[in-house]
Protein backbone atom coordinates (compact mmCIF):
# COMPACT_ATOMS: atom_id res chain seq x y z
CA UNK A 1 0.00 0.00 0.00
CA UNK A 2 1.84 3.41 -1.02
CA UNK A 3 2.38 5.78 1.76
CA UNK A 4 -0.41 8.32 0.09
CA UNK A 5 -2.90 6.06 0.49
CA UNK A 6 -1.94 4.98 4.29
CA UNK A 7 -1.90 8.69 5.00
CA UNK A 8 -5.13 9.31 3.87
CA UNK A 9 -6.98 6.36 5.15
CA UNK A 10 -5.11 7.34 8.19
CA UNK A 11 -6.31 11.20 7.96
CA UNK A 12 -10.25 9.98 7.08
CA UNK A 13 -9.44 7.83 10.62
CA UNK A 14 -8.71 10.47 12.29
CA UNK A 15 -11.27 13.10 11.36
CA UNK A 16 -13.86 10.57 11.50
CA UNK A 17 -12.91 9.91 15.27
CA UNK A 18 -12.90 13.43 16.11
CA UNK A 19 -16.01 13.68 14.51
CA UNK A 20 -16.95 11.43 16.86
CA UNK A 21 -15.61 12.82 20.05
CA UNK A 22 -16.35 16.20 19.13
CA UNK A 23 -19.84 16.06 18.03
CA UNK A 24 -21.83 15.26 21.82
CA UNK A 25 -19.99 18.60 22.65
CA UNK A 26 -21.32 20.60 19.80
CA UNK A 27 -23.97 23.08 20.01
CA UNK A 28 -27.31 21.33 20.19
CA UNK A 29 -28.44 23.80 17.58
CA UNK A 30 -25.86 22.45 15.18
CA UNK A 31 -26.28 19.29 15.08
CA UNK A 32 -30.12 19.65 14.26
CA UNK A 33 -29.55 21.77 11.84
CA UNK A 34 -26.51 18.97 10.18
CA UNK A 35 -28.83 16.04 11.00
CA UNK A 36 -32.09 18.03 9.31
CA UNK A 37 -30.08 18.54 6.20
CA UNK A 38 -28.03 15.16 5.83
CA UNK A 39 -30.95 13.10 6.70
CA UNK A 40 -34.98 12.48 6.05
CA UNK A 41 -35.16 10.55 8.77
CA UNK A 42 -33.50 11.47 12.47
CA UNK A 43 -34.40 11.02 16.58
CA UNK A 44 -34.60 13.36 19.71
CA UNK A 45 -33.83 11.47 21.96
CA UNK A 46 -34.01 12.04 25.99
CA UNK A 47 -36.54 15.25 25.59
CA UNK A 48 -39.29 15.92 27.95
CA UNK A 49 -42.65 16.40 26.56
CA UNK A 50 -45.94 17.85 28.22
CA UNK A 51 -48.29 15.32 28.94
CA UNK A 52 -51.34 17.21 27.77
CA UNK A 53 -49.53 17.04 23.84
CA UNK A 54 -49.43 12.87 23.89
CA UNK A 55 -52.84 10.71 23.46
CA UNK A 56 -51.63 7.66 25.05
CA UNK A 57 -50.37 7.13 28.69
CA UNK A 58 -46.79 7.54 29.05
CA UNK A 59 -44.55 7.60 32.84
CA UNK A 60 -45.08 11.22 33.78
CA UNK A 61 -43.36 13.30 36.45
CA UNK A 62 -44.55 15.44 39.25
CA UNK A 63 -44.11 18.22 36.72
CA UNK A 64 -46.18 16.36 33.88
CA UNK A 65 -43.14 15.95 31.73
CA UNK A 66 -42.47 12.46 29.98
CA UNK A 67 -38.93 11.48 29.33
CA UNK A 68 -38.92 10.18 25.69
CA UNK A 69 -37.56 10.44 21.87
CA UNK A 70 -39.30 11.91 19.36
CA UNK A 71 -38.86 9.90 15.79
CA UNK A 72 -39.05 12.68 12.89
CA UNK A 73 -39.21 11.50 9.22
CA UNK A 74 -40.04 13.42 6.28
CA UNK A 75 -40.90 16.05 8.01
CA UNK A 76 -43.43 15.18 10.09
CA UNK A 77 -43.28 13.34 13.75
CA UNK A 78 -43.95 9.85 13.28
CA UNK A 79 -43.43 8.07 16.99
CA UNK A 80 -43.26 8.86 20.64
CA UNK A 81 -41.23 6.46 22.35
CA UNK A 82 -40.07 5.75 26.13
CA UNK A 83 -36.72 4.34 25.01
CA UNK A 84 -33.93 5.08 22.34
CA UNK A 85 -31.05 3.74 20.78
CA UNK A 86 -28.16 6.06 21.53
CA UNK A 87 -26.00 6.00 18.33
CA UNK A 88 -28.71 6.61 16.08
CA UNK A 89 -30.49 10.26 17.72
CA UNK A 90 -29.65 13.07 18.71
CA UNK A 91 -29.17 13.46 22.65
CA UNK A 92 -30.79 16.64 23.81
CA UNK A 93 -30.09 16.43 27.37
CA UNK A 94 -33.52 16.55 29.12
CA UNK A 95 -34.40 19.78 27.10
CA UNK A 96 -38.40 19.88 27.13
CA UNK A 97 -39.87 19.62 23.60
CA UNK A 98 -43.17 21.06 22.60
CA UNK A 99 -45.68 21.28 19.49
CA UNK A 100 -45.23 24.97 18.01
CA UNK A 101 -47.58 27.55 19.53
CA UNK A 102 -51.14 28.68 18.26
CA UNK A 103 -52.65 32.07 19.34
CA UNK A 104 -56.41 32.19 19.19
CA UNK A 105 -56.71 35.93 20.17
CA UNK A 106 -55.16 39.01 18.84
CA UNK A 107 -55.57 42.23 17.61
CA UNK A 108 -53.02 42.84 14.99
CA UNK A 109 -54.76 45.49 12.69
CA UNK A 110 -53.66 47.87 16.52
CA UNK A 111 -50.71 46.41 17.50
CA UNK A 112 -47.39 48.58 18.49
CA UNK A 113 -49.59 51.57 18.33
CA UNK A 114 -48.74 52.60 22.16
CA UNK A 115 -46.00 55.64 21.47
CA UNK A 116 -48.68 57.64 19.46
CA UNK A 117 -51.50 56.22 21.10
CA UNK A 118 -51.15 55.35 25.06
CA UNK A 119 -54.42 54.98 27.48
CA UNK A 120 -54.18 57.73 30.00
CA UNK A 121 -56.27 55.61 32.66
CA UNK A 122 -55.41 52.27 31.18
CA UNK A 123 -59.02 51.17 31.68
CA UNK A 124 -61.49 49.91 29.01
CA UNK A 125 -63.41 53.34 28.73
CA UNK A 126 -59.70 54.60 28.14
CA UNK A 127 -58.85 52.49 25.66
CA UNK A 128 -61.84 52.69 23.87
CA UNK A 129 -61.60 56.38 23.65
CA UNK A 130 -58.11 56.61 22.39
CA UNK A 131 -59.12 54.03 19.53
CA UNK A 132 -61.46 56.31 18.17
CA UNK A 133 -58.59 58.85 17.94
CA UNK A 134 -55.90 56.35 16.12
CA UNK A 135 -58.54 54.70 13.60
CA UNK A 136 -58.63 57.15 11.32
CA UNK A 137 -54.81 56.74 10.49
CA UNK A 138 -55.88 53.20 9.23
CA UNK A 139 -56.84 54.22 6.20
CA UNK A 140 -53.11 53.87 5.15
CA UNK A 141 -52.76 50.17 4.15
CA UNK A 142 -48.53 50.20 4.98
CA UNK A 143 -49.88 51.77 8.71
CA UNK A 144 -51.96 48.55 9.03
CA UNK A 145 -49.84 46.48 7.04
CA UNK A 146 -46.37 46.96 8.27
CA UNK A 147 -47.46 46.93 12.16
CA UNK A 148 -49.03 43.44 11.24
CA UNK A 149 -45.67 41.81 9.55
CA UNK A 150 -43.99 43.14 13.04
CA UNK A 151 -46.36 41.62 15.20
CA UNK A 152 -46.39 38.28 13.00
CA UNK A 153 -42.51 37.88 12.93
CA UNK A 154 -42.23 38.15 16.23
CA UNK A 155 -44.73 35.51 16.64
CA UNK A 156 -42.72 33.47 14.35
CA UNK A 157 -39.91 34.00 15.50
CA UNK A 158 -41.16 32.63 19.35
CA UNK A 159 -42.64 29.67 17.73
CA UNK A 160 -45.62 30.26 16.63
CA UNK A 161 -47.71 28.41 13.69
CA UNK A 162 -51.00 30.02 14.10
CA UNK A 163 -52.61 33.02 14.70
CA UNK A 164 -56.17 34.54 14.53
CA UNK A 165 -56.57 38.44 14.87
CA UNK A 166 -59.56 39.81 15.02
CA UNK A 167 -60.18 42.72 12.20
CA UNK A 168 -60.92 45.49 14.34
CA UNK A 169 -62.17 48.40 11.14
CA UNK A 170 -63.61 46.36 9.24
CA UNK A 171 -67.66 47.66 11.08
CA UNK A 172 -66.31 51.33 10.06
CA UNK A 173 -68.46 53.92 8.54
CA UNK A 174 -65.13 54.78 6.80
CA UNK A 175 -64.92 52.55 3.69
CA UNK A 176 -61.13 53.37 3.77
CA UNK A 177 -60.73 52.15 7.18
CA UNK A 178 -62.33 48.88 6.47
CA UNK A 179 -61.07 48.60 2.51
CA UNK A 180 -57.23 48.97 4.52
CA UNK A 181 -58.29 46.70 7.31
CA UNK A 182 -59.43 43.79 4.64
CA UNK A 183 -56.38 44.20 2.26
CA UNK A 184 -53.09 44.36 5.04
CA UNK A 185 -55.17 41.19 6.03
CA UNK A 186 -55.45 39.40 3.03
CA UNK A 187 -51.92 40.43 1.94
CA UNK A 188 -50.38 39.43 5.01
CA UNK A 189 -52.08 36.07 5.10
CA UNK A 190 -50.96 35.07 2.18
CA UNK A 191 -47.24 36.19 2.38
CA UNK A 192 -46.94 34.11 5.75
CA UNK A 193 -48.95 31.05 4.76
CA UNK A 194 -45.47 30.77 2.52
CA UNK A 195 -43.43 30.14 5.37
CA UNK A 196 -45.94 28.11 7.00
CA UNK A 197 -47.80 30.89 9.20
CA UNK A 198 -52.03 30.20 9.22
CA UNK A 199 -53.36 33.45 9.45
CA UNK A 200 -56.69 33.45 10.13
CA UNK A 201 -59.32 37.04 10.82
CA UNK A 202 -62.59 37.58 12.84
CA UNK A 203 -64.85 40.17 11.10
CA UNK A 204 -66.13 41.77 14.49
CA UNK A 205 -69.58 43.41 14.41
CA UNK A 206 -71.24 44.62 17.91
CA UNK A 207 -73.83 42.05 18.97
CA UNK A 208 -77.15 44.11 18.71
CA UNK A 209 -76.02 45.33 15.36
CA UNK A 210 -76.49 41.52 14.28
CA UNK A 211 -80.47 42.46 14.24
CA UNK A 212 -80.19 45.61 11.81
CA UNK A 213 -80.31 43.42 8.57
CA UNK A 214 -78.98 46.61 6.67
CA UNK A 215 -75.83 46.80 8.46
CA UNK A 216 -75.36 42.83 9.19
CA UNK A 217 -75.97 41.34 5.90
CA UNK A 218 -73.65 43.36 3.58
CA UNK A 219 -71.22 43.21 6.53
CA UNK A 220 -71.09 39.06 6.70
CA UNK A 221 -71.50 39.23 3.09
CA UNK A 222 -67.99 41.16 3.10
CA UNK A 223 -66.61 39.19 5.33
CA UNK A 224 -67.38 35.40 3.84
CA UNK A 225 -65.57 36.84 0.80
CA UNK A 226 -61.96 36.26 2.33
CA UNK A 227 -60.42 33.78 3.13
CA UNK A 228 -59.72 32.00 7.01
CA UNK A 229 -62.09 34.70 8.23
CA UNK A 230 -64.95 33.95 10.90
CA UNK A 231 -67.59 35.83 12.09
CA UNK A 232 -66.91 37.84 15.57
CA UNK A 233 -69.42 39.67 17.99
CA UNK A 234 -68.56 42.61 20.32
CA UNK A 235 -71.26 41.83 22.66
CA UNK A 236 -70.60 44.50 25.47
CA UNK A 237 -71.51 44.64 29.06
CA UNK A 238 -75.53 42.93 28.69
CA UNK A 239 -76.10 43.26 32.64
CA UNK A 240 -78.54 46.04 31.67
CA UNK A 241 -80.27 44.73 28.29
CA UNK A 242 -83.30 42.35 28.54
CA UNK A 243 -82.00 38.61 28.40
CA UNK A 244 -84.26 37.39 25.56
CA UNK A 245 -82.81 40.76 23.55
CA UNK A 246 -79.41 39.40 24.15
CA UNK A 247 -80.14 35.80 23.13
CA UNK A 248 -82.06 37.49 20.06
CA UNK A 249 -79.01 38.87 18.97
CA UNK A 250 -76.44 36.13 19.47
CA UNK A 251 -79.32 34.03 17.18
CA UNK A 252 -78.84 36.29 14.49
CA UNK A 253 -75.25 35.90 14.37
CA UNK A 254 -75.46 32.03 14.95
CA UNK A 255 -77.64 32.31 11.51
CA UNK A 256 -75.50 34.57 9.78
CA UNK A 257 -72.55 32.26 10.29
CA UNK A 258 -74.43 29.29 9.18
CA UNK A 259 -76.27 30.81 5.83
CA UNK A 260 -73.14 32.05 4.67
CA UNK A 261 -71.34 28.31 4.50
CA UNK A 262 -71.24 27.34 8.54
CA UNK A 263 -68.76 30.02 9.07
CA UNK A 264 -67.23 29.44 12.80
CA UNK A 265 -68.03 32.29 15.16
CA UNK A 266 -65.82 34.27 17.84
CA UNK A 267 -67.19 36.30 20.42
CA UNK A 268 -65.99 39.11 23.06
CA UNK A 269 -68.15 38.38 26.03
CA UNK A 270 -68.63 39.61 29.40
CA UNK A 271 -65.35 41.24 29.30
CA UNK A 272 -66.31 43.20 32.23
CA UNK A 273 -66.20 43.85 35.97
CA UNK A 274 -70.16 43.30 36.17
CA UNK A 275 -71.75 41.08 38.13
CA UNK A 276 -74.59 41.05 36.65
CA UNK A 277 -73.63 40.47 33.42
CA UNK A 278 -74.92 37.11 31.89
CA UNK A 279 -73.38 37.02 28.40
CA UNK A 280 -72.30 33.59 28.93
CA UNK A 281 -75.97 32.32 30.23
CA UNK A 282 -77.40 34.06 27.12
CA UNK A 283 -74.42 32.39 24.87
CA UNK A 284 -75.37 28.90 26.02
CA UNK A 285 -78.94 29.24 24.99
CA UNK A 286 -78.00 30.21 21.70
CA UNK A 287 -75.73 28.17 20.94
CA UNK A 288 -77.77 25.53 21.77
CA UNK A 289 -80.66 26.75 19.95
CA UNK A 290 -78.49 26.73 16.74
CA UNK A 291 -77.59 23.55 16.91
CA UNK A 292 -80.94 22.09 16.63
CA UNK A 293 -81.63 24.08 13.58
CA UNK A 294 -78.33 22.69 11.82
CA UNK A 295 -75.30 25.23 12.78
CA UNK A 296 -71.91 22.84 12.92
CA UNK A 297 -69.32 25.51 12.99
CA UNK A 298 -67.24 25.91 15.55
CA UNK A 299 -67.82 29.08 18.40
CA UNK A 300 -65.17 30.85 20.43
CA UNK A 301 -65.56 32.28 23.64
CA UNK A 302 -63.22 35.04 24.58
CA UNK A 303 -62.59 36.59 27.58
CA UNK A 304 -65.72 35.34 30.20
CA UNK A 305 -64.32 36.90 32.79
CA UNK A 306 -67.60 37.62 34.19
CA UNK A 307 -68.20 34.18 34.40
CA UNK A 308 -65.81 34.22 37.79
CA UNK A 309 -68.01 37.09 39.30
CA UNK A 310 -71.21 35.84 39.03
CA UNK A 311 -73.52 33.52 41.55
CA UNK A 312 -74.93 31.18 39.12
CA UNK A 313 -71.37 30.13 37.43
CA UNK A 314 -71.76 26.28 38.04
CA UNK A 315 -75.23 26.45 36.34
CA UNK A 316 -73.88 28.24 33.41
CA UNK A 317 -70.87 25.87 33.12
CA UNK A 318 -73.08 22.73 33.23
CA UNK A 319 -75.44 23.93 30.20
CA UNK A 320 -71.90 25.17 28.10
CA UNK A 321 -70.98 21.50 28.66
CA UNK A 322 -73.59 19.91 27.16
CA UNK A 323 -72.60 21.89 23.63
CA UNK A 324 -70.66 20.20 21.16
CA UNK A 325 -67.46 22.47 19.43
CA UNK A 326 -67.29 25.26 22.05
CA UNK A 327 -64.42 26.83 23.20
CA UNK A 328 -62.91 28.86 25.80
CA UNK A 329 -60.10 31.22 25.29
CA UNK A 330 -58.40 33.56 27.76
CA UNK A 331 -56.15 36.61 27.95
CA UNK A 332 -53.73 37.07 30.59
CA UNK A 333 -52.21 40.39 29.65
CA UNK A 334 -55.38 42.46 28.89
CA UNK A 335 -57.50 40.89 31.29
CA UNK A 336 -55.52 41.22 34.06
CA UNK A 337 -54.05 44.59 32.87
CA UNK A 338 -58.23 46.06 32.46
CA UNK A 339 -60.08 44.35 34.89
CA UNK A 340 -60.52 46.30 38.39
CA UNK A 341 -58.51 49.30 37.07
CA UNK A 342 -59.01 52.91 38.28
CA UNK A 343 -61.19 54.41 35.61
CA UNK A 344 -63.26 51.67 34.28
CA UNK A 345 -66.98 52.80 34.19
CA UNK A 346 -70.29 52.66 32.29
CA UNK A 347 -71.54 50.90 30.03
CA UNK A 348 -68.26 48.75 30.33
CA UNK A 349 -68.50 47.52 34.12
CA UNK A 350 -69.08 48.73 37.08
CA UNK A 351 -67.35 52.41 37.71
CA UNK A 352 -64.44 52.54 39.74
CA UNK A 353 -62.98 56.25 40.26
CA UNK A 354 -60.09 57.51 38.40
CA UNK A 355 -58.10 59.61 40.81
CA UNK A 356 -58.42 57.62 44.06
CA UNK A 357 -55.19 54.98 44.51
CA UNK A 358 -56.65 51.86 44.46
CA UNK A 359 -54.61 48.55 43.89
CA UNK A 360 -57.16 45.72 41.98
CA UNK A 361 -58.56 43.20 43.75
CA UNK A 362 -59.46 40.97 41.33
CA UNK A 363 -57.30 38.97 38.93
CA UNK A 364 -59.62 39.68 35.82
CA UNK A 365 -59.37 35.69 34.89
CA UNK A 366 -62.12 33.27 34.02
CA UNK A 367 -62.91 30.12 35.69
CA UNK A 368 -60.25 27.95 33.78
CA UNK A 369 -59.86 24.94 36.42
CA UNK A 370 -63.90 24.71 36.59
CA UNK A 371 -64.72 24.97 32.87
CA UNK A 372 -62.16 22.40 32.21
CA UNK A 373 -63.41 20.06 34.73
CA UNK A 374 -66.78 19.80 33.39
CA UNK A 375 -64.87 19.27 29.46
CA UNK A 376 -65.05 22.17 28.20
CA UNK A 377 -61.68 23.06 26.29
CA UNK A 378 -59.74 26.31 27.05
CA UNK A 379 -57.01 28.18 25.91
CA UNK A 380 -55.02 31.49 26.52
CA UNK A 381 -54.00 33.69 23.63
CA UNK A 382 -51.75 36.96 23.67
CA UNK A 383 -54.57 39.14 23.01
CA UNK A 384 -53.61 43.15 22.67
CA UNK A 385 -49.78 43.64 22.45
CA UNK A 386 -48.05 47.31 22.63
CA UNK A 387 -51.64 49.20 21.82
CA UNK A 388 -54.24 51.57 23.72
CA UNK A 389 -55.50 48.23 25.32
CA UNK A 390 -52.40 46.08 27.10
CA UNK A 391 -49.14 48.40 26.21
CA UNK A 392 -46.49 45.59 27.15
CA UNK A 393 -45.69 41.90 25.05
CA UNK A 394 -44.22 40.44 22.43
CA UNK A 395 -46.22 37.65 21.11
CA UNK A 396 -44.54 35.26 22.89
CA UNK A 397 -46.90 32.32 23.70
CA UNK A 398 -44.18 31.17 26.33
CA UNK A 399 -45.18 34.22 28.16
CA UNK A 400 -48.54 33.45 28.14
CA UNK A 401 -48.89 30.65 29.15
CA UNK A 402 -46.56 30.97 32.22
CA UNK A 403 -48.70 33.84 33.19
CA UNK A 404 -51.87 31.87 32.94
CA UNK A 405 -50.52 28.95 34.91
CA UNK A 406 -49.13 31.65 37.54
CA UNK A 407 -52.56 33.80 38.07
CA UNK A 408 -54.95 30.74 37.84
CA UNK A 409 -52.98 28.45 39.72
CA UNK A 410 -52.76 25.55 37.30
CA UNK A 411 -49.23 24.47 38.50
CA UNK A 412 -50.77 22.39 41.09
CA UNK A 413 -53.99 21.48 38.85
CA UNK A 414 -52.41 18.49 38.54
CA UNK A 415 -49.39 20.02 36.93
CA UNK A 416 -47.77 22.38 34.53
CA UNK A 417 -47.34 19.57 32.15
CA UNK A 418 -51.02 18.97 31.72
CA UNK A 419 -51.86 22.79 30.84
CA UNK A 420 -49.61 22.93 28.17
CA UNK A 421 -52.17 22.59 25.61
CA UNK A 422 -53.51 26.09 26.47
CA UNK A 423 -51.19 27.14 23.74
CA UNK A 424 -51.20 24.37 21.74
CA UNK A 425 -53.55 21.61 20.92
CA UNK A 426 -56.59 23.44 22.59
CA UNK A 427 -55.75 26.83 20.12
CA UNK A 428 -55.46 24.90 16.88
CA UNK A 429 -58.84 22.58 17.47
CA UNK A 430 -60.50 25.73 17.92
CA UNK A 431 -59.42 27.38 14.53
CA UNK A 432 -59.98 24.27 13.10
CA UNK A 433 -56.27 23.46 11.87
CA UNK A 434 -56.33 20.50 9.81
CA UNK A 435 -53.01 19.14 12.23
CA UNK A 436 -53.15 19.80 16.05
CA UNK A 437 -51.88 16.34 17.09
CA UNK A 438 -48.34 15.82 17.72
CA UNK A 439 -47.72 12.05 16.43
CA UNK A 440 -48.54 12.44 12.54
CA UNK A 441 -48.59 16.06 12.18
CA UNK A 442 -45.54 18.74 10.63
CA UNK A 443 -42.68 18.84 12.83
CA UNK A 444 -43.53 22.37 13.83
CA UNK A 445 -41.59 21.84 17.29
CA UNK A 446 -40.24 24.26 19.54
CA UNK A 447 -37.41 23.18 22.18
CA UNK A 448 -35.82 24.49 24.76
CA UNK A 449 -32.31 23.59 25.69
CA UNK A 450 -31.48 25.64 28.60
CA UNK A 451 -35.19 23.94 30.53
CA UNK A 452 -35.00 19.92 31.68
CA UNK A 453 -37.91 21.02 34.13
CA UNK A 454 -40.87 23.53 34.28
CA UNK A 455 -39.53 25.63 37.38
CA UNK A 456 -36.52 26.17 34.55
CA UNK A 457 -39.04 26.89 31.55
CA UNK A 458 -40.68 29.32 33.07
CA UNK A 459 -37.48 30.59 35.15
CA UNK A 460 -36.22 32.53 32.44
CA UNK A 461 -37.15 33.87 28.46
CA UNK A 462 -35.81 31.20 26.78
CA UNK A 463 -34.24 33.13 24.24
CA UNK A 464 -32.18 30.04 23.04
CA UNK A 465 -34.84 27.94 22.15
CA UNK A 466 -34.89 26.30 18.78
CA UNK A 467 -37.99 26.69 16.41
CA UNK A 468 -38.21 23.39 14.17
CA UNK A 469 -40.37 24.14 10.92
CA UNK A 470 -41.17 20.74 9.12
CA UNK A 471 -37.96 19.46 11.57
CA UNK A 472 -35.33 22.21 10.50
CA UNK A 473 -33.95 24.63 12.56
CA UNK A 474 -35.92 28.06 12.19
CA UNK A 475 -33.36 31.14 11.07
CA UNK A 476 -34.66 34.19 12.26
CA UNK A 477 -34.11 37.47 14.15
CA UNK A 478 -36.41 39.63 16.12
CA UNK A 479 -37.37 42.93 14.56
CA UNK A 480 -36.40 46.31 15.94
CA UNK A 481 -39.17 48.21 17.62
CA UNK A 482 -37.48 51.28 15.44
CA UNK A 483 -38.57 50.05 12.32
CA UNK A 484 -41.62 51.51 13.05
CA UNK A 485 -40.85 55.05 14.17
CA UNK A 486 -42.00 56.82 11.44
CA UNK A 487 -45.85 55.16 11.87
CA UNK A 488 -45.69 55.62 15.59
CA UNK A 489 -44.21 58.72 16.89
CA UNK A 490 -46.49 60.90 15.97
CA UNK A 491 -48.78 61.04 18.53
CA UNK A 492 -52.70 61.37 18.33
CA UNK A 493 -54.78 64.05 20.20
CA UNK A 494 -56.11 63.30 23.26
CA UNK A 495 -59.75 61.71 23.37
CA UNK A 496 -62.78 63.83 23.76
CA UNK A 497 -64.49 63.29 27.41
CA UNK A 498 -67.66 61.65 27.28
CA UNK A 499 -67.59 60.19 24.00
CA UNK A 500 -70.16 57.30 23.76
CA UNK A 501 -68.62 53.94 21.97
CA UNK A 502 -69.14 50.63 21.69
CA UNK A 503 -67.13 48.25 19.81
CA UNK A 504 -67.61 46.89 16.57
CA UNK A 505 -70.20 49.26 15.59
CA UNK A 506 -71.08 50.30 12.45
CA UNK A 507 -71.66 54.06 13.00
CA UNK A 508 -69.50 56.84 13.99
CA UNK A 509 -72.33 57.00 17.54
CA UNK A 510 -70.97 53.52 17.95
CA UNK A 511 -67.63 53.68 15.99
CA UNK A 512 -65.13 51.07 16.68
């Protein structure tokens, strides 16, 4: 053998050995992103999953974590396993491994607006009085548009696969409002269903408004024209409007939805400090009315925070359990951010004064532990992020869901583990994604390789997690809040005092 061809089996040796050694000490992130390239097929191996992602019964800890591999091939996950073979995955070192987030909840067409447009008060009369001031700037598509790609990017960029905002404009008087509204959605849909984004829209119209055939048929009309929209109601504070009226209304929309194809619905309902306020009670009958006469789409229930004020809650969780396709979804931020805040007053909730220091009582949350126990399927979502409504967040459904677990006391519920498809599984059923299983679906994955345990997850941000799309490593940065100076920093006038509004209307008395 000559001596060139010793040395070079001898150097091929060599390399391959330090290959070898050196690879277990490489940067987890590297070798996903070598194994994702070189091979279709490839393991996780020794990642902790959630309990509450997995259909079958696996050894869980005291945490709700199970120890396991995670077989990926072609792109998708194809097994779950308890044990692994260790020279044919990828050791990840106990780093907990979950199904990319959905968020059920936003408001995207106002995101990032809080420089030009901040709440004075912070309560819901506030904010509802400075969005009357920052609508009319709208009307500018790259004002809606580019505030949009910001607030989806970021979402992306944390993990996230899905996301439903609702379409606040879209009720305006102002034809340009709406006409802007409808086309920064549709664009941006599109662009980010190319890099494997759903975006989906709720075309929001307040509840009574659903009764005015004028307004309400044109209006669903519009909004069954675009794709991955839904039809939303702003149903208000109803503690003071005749229960039959409110049922009435909620009718009309449940028949609007389901004459226009069996469009799903989303509804805002008793986001409010009221007591007496019985959306939910009304929302049942409804629902259950339409049913009978042959609605199947799905309906979303956001906010309820009522729901933990009231007397009757059981009784209104029992019937809401006996409805098929329902859904729950919570807002940590906002809701604990506007409920019980200095300022809040008629028609909103109950009036609490502005100038006298005050620290909230009251959490803002609905009844998350109850309405799961009696099968009912919640989620949280991120909600309002850096506008007139919640001026803090990032879209990060890490955040969220943290929060949740922190203010409703899920950790001990059984365990963290078993509320992680609050941002997950629970999300994407209720926007009807076609994949929301882990075993079988995309491997849209998110890990985190600085967490073995949940009192690590949700320790710190996390801000070297890996986002898997179809199995490869995610490439991405976060955007620069200064990107959008030039939209933001000139601020809006002050509200007028005393303005009336209601959201979702379709008139400037009601403007929203």
């Amino acid at each position: 053998m000559s001596k060139i061809v010793i040395a070079s089996t001898l150097g091929a040796a060599t390399a391959c050995l330090a290959t070898r050694l050196l690879w277990p000490k490489m940067s987890l992130r590297f070798r996903l992103r070598v194994m994702s390239r070189l091979f279709k097929k490839f393991t996780l191996s020794n990642v902790r999953i959630p309990v509450a992602l997995l259909e079958k019964s696996y050894a869980v800890d005291e945490e709700g974590l199970v120890t396991c591999a995670v077989e990926i091939s072609d792109n998708k996950v194809m097994s779950v396993k308890e044990t692994w073979a260790e020279n044919t995955s990828i050791e990840c070192g106990g780093a907990i491994l979950i199904s990319a987030f959905c968020d059920a909840h936003t408001h995207l067409i106002k995101t990032q607006v809080v420089p030009r447009n901040r709440n004075d008060t912070g309560s819901v009369n506030g904010a509802l009085a400075a969005e009357l001031e920052d609508q009319p700037r709208w009307k500018e598509v790259g004002d809606v548009k580019r505030r949009m790609e910001f607030a989806v990017s970021c979402a992306y960029h944390h993990g996230t696969r899905a996301l439903r905002t609702h379409l606040d404009g879209t009720a305006s008087e102002d034809a340009q409002v709406a006409s802007a509204v409808w086309l920064a959605f549709d664009e941006t849909r599109d662009k980010w269903a190319q890099r494997g984004v759903q975006l989906q829209g709720v075309a929001n119209l307040y509840l009574p408004l659903y009764l005015q055939n004028e307004i309400s048929i044109p209006f669903c009309d519009e909004a069954a024209r675009h794709k991955g929209v839904v039809l939303g109601a702003y149903c208000g504070n109803v503690s003071s409007t005749p229960h039959a009226e409110t049922v009435k209304a909620m009718k009309a929309c449940l028949e609007a939805a389901r004459t226009h194809g069996q469009m799903d619905c989303d509804w805002h309902i008793d986001e409010t400090n009221d007591p007496e306020c019985r959306g939910m009670r009304a929302a049942a009958e409804a629902i259950g009315h339409a049913r009978k006469v042959g609605y199947t789409g799905r309906v979303v229930l956001g906010h309820c925070c009522a729901l933990a004020l009231v007397d009757d809650a059981s009784d209104v969780i029992k019937e809401l359990a006996k409805l098929s396709d329902i859904f729950i979804v919570s807002n940590p931020t906002t809701n604990l951010g506007l409920q019980d805040r200095r300022g809040t007053g008629p028609p909103f909730g109950l009036a609490i004064d502005t100038c006298t220091p005050r620290t909230p009582a009251w959490r803002g949350m609905t009844l998350l532990q109850e309405l799961r126990d009696a099968g009912i399927p919640v989620a949280a979502a991120s909600d309002n992020v850096r506008d007139h409504w919640h001026p803090y967040g990032d879209y990060d459904m890490l955040t969220v869901w943290g929060l949740a677990q922190a203010i409703c006391h899920l950790d001990t519920a059984n365990s963290e583990g078993e509320w992680a498809d609050l941002v997950s599984v629970v999300p994407a059923k209720a926007m009807g994604l076609d994949h929301y299983t882990l075993i079988g679906s995309d491997a849209d994955l998110v890990l985190f390789p600085s967490a073995r345990r949940a009192s690590e997850l949700f320790a710190r941000p996390q801000i070297d997690r890996i986002v898997l799309r179809r199995g490869i490593p995610q490439v991405s940065i976060l955007p620069q809040f200064s990107v959008l100076d030039d939209l933001v920093l000139l601020k809006n006038k002050k509200p007028t005092p005393g303005r009336p509004v209601q959201r979702g209307a379709a008139t400037q008395k009601f403007a929203s």
